[in-house]
Protein backbone atom coordinates (compact mmCIF):
# COMPACT_ATOMS: atom_id res chain seq x y z
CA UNK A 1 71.63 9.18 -8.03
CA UNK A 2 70.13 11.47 -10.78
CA UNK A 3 70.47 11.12 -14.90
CA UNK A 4 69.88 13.68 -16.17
CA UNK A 5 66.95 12.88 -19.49
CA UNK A 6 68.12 15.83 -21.46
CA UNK A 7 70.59 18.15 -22.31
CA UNK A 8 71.25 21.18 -19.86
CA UNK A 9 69.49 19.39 -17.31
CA UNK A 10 66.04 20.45 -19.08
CA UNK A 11 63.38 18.29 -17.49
CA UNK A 12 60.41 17.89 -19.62
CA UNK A 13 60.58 16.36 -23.26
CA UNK A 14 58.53 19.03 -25.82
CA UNK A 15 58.73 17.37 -28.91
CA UNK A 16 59.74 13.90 -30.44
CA UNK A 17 63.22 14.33 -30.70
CA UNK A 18 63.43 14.91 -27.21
CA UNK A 19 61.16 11.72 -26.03
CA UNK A 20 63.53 9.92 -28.53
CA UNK A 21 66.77 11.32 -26.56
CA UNK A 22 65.18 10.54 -23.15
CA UNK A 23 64.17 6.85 -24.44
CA UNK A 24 67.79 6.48 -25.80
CA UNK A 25 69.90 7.46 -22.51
CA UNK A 26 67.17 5.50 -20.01
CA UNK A 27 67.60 2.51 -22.33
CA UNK A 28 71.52 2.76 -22.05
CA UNK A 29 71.44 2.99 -18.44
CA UNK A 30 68.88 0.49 -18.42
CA UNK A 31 71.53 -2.03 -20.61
CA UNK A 32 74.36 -1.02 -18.16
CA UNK A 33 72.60 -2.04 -15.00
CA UNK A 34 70.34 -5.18 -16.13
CA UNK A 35 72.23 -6.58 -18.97
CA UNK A 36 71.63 -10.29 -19.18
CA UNK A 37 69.44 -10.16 -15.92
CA UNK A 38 65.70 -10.59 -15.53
CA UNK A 39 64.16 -7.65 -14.81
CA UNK A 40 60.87 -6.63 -13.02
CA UNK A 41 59.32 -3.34 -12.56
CA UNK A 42 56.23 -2.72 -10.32
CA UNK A 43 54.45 0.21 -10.55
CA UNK A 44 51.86 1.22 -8.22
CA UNK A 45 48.09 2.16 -9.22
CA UNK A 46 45.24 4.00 -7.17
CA UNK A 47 41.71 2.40 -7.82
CA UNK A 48 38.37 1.98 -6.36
CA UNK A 49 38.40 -1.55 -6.80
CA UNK A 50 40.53 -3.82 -5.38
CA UNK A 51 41.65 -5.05 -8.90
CA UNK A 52 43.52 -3.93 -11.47
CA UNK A 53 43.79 -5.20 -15.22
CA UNK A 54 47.35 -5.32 -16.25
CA UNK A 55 48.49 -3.20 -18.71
CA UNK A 56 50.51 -5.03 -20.88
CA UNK A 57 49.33 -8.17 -22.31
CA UNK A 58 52.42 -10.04 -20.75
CA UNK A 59 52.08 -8.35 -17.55
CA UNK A 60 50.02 -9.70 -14.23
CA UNK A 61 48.17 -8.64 -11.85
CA UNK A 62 50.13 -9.08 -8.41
CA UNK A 63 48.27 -7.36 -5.45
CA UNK A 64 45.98 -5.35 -3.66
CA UNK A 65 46.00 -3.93 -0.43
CA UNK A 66 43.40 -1.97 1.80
CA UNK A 67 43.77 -0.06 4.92
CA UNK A 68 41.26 -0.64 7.02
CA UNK A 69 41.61 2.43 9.65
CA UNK A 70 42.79 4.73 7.06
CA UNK A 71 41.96 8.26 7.90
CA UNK A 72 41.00 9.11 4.84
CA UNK A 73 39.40 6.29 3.17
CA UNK A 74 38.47 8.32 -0.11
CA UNK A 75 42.25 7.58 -0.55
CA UNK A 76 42.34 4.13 0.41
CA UNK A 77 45.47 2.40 -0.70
């Protein structure tokens, strides 16, 4: 499923009236799916180290994981 984050299907926000209409219609689909529910959102982060400092106050650190026979370990996950 897509939404489209601004009119005529234009992708990229270029000014603040356009992060403001993007904010507003991902909020309102946001309410429509999750209203009254607990959500959780998990976003993933490449490092070096194995941990990660949240990046909210609020928000914790949940896990790491390493590859060992990754073929390219520069990119280890």
């Amino acid at each position: 499923m897509r939404f489209h984050s601004l009119p005529k299907s234009k992708r990229y926000a270029e000014n603040e009236s356009e992060y403001a209409v993007v904010l507003e219609r991902y909020n309102t689909v946001l309410d429509e799916l999750f209203a009254g529910a607990d959500m959780y959102v998990i976003t993933p982060r490449w490092a070096a180290e194995p941990e990660v400092p949240p990046l909210q106050p609020d928000s914790g650190y949940w896990q790491s994981l390493l590859v060992e026979d990754d073929p390219e370990p520069e990119f280890r996950t």
